[in-house]
Protein backbone atom coordinates (compact mmCIF):
# COMPACT_ATOMS: atom_id res chain seq x y z
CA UNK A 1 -26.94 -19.99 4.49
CA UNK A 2 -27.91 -19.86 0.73
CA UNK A 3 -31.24 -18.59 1.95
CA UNK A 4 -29.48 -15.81 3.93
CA UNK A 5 -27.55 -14.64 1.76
CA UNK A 6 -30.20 -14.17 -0.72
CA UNK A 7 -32.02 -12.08 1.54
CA UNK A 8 -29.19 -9.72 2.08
CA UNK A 9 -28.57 -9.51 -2.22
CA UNK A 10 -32.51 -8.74 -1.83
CA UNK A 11 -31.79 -5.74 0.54
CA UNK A 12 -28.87 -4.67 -0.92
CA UNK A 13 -30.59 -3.46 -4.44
CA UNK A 14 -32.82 -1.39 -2.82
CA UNK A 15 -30.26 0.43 -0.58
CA UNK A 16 -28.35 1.14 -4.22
CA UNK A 17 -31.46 3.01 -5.48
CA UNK A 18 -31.63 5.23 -2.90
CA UNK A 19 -27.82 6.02 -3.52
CA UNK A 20 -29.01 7.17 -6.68
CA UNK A 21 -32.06 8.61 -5.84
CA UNK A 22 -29.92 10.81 -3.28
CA UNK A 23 -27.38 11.38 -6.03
CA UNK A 24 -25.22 9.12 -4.66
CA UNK A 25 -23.34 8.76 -7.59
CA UNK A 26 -25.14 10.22 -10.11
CA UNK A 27 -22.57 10.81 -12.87
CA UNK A 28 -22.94 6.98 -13.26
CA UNK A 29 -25.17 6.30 -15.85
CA UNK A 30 -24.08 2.83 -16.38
CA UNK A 31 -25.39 1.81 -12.60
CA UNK A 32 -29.16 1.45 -13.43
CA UNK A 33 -27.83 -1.87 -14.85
CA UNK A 34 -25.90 -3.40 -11.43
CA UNK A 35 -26.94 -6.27 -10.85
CA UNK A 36 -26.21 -8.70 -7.57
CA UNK A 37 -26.10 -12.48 -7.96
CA UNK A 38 -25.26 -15.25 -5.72
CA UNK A 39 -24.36 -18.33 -6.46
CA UNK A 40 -24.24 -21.53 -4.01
CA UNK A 41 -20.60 -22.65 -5.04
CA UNK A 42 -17.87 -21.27 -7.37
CA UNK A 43 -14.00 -21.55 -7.83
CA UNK A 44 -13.30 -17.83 -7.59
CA UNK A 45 -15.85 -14.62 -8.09
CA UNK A 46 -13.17 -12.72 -8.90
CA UNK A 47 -11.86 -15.50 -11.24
CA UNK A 48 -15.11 -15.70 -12.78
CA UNK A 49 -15.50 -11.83 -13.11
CA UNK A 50 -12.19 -11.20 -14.74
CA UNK A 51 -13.77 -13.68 -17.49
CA UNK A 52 -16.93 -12.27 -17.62
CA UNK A 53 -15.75 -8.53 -18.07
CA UNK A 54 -14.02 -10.15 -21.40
CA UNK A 55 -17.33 -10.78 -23.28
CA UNK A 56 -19.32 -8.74 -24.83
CA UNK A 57 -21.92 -6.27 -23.24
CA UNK A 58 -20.16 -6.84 -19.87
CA UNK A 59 -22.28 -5.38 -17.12
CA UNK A 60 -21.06 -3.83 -13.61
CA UNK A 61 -22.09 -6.66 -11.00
CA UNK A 62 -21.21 -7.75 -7.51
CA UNK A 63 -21.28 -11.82 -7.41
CA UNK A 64 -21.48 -13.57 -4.20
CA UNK A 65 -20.83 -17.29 -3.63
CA UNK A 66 -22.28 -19.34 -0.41
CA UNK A 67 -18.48 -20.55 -1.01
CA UNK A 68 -15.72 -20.77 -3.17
CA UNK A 69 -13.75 -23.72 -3.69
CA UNK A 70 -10.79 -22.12 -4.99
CA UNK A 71 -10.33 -18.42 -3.53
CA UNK A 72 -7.44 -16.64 -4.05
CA UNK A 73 -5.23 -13.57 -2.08
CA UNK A 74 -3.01 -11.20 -2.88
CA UNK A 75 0.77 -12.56 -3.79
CA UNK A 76 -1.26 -16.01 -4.80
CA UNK A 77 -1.92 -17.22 -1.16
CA UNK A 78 -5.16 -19.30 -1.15
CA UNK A 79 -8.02 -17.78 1.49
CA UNK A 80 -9.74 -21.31 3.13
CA UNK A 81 -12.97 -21.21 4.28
CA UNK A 82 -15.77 -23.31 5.05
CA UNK A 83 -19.88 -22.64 3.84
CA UNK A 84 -21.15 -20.14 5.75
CA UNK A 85 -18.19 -18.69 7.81
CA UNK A 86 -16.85 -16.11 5.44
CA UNK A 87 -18.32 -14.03 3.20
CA UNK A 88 -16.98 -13.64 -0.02
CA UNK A 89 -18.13 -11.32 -3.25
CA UNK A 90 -16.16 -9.52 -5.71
CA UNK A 91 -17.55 -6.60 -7.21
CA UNK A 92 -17.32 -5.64 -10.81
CA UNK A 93 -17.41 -2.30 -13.04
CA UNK A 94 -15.86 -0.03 -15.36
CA UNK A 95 -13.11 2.35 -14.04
CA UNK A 96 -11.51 6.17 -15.17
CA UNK A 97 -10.06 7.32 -12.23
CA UNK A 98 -7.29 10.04 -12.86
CA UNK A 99 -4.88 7.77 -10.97
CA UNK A 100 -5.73 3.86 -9.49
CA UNK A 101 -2.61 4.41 -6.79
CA UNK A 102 -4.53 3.91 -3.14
CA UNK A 103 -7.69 2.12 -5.00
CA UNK A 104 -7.05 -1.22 -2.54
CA UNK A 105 -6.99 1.24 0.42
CA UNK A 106 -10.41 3.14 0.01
CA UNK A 107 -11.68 -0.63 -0.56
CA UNK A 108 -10.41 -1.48 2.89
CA UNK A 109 -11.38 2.04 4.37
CA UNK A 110 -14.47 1.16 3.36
CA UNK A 111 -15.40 -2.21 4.58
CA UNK A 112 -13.64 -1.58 7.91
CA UNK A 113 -15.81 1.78 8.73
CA UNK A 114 -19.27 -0.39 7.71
CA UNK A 115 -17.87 -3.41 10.02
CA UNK A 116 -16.51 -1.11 12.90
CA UNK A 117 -20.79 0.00 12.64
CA UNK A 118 -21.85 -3.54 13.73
CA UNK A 119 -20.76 -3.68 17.00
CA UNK A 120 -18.95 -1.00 19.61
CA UNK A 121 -16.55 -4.20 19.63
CA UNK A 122 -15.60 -4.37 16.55
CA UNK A 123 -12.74 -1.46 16.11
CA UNK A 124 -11.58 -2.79 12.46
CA UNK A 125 -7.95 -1.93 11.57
CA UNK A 126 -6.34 -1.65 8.20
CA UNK A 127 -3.02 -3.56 7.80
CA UNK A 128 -1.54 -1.39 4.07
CA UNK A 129 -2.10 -2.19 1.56
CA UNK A 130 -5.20 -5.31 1.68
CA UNK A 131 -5.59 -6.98 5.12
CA UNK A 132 -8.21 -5.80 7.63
CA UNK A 133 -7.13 -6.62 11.61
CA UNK A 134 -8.95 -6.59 14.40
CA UNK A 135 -7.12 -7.10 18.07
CA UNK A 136 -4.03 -8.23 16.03
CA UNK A 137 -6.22 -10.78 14.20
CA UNK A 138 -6.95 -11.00 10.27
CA UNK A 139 -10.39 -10.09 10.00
CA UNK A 140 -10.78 -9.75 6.07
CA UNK A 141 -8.73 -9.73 2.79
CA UNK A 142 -9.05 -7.67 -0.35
CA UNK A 143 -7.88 -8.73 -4.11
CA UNK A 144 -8.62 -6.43 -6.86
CA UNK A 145 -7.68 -7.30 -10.51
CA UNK A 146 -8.36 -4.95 -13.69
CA UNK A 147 -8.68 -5.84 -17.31
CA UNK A 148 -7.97 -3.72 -20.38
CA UNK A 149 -10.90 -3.79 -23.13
CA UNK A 150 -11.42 -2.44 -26.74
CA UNK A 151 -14.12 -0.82 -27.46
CA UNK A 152 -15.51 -0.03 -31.17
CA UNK A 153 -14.60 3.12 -30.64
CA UNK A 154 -11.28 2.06 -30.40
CA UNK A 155 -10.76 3.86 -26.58
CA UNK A 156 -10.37 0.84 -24.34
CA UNK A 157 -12.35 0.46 -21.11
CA UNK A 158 -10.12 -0.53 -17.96
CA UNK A 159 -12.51 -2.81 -15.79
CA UNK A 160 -12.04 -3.65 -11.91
CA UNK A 161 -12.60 -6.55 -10.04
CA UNK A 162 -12.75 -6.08 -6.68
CA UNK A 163 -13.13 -9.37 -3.57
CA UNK A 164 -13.11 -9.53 -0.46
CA UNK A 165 -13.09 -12.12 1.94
CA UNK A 166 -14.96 -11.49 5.46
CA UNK A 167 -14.41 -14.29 8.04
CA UNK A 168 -17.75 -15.09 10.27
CA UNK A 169 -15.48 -17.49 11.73
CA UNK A 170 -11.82 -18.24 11.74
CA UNK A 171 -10.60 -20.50 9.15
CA UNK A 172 -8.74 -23.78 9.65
CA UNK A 173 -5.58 -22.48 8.26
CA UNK A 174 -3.85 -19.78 10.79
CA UNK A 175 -2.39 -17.98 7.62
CA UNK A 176 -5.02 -18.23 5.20
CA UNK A 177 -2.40 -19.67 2.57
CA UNK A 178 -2.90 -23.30 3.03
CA UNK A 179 -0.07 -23.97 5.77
CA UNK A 180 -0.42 -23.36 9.39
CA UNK A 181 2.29 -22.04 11.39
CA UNK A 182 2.17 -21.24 14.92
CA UNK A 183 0.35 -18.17 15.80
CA UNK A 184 2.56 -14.87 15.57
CA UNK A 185 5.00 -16.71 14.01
CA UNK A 186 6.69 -13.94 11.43
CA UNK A 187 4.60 -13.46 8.64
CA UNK A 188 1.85 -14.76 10.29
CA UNK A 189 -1.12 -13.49 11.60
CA UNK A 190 -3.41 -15.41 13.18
CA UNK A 191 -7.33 -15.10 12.12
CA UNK A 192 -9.97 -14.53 13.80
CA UNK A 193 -13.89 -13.66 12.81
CA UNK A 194 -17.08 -11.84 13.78
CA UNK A 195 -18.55 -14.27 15.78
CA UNK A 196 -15.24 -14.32 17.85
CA UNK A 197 -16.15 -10.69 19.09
CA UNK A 198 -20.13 -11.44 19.79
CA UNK A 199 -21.82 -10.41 16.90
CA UNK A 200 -24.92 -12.08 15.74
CA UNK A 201 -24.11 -12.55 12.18
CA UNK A 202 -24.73 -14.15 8.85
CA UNK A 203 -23.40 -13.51 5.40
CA UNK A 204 -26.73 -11.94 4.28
CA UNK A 205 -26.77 -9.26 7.12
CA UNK A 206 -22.48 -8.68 6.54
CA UNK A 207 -23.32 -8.48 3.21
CA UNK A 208 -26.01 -6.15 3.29
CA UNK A 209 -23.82 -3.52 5.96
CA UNK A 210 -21.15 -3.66 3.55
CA UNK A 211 -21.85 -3.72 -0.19
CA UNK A 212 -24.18 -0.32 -0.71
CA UNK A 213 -21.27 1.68 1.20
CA UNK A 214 -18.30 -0.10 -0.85
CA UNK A 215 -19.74 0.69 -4.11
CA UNK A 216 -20.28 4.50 -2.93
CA UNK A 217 -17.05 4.58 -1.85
CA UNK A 218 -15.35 3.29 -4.95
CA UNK A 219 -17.44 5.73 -7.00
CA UNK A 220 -16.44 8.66 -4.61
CA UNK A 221 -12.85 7.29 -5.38
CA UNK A 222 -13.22 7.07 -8.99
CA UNK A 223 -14.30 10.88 -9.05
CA UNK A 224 -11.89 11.89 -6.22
CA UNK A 225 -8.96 9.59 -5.79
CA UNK A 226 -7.63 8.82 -2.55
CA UNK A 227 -6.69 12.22 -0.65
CA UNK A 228 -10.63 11.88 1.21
CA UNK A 229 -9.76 8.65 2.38
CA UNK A 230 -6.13 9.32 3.47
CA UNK A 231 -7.61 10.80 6.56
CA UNK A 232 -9.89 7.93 7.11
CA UNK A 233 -7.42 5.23 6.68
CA UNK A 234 -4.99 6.94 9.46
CA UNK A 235 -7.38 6.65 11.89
CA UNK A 236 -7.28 3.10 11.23
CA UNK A 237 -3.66 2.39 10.10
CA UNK A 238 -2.56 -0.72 12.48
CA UNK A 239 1.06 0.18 10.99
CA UNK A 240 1.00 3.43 12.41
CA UNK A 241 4.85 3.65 13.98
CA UNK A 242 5.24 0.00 14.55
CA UNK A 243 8.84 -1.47 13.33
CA UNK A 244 8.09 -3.15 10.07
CA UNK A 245 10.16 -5.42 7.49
CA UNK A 246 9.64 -5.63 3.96
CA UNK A 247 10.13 -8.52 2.20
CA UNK A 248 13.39 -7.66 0.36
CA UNK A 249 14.52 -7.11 3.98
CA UNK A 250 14.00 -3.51 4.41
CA UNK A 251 13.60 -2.84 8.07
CA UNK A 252 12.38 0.69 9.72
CA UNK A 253 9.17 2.36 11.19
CA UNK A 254 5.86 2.82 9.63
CA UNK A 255 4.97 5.97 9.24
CA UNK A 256 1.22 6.33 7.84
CA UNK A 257 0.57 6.93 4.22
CA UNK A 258 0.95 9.24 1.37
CA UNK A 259 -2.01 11.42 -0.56
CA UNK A 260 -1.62 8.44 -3.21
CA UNK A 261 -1.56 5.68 -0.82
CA UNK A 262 2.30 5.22 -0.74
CA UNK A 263 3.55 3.60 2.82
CA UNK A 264 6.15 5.81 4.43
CA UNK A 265 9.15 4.04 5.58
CA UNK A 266 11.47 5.57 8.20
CA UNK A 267 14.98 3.61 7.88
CA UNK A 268 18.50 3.92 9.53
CA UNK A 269 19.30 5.53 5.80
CA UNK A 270 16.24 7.71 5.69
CA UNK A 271 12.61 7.87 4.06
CA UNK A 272 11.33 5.01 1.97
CA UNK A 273 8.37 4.87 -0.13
CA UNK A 274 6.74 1.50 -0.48
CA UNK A 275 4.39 0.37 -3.28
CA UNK A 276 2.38 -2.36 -3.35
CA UNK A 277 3.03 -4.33 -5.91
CA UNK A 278 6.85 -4.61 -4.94
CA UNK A 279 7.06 -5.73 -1.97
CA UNK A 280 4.79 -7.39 1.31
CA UNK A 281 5.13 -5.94 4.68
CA UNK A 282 5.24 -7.72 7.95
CA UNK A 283 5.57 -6.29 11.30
CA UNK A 284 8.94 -6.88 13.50
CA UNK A 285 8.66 -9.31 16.51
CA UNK A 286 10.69 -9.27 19.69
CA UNK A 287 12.74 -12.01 21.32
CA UNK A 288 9.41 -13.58 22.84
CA UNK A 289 7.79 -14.37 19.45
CA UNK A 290 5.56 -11.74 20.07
CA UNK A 291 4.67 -8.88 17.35
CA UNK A 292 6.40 -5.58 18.62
């Protein structure tokens, strides 16, 4: 596994120098210095990227680990996995976007568009604002984290760390938080993984399909926003009209996404807006335990 997935770091660096060769970005100057590691075991690589932006003369990286021992989700939930049946990397570099509103979304854009390439199977869905679906299954998870820097020029630097968490395989844990309810429970979604849909996979070839394209797209982002990818996620949006709750009880029917990445709530009492970082969003099952 360790071998494979330094073969797909291997074949990722070149695939980022024909991005720039192409022009693909080249108001980056900084990029000549990416660099992508892998390490055979870690806590977190976002945990350990948050620290390392801190130092001095921090440079833009993506880290991958064979595993991590103590990954983390969005709202604090723990993502399990065992060696070799998820890939996980975070990816590191400095940030000016006009606004960051939708930044998680053109991450998950992204990934599932290079996954969805793999296979004619493989139809990746985005579940707003981090989770990535596939037949009703969690396929993938995003977590991004920034950091605020000085600089001696006294204009700070605002860094991002971005993971994500591909499963090969499903994990032990049918919620990827550490309990394991029964599947569709509410709130739950049950996993599922590459492998589960007949792709011939390892971490280094995953890695390899995904990690030119994501840093492209976050570029394109930086320079852009989200309006391009508002498009692109509605293709994919597995919210698209399908009765949702919020988790300060909100109920009502999702209705795609604003030009800054805002979920559009249709209630009894009208139009919601739904950010992120307030609340999570779960869809609405029927009588039968089933997800309407």
């Amino acid at each position: 596994m360790l071998a494979a997935l330094h073969r797909g770091a291997e074949q990722v660096w070149p695939l980022l120098q024909r991005q720039w060769a192409d022009g693909k970005p080249a108001h980056r100057n900084q990029m000549p210095h990416f660099s992508v590691e892998v390490v055979p075991e870690i806590a977190s690589t976002n945990a350990a990227l948050m620290r390392r932006v801190r130092e001095p003369h921090a440079q833009a990286c993506i880290l991958v680990a064979a595993h991590q021992s103590a990954g983390r989700g969005r709202m604090g939930k723990v993502w399990h996995s065992a060696p070799g049946d998820c890939l996980t990397f975070s990816m590191a570099m400095p940030l000016a976007p006009r606004s960051w509103s939708g930044l998680s979304l053109a991450v998950g854009v992204s990934v599932a568009e290079s996954l969805s390439a793999l296979s004619p199977a493989l139809d990746v869905q985005l579940k707003w604002p981090n989770d990535l679906w596939l037949r009703e299954h969690k396929l993938a998870g995003i977590l991004i984290e920034t950091a605020h820097l000085p600089t001696p020029q006294g204009h700070p630097i605002r860094w991002a760390v971005i993971g994500v968490g591909i499963n090969l395989q499903p994990p032990l844990s049918s919620d990827l938080s550490g309990s394991s309810p029964p599947p569709h429970s509410l709130g739950s979604i049950p996993p599922t993984g590459l492998r589960s849909w007949g792709l011939d996979c390892d971490v280094g070839s995953v890695l390899t399909a995904v990690a030119p394209t994501l840093l492209a797209d976050v570029l394109r982002f930086e320079q852009d926003g989200f309006q391009p990818f508002q498009p692109r996620f509605a293709k994919r949006d597995a919210l698209w009209q399908r009765p949702l709750r919020l988790s300060d009880g909100t109920q009502g029917m999702g209705m795609g996404v604003d030009e800054s990445g805002v979920l559009q709530l249709q209630t009894a009492e009208g139009w919601v807006a739904v950010h992120s970082q307030e609340v999570s969003v779960r869809p609405i099952e029927d009588a039968k335990g089933t997800i309407c």
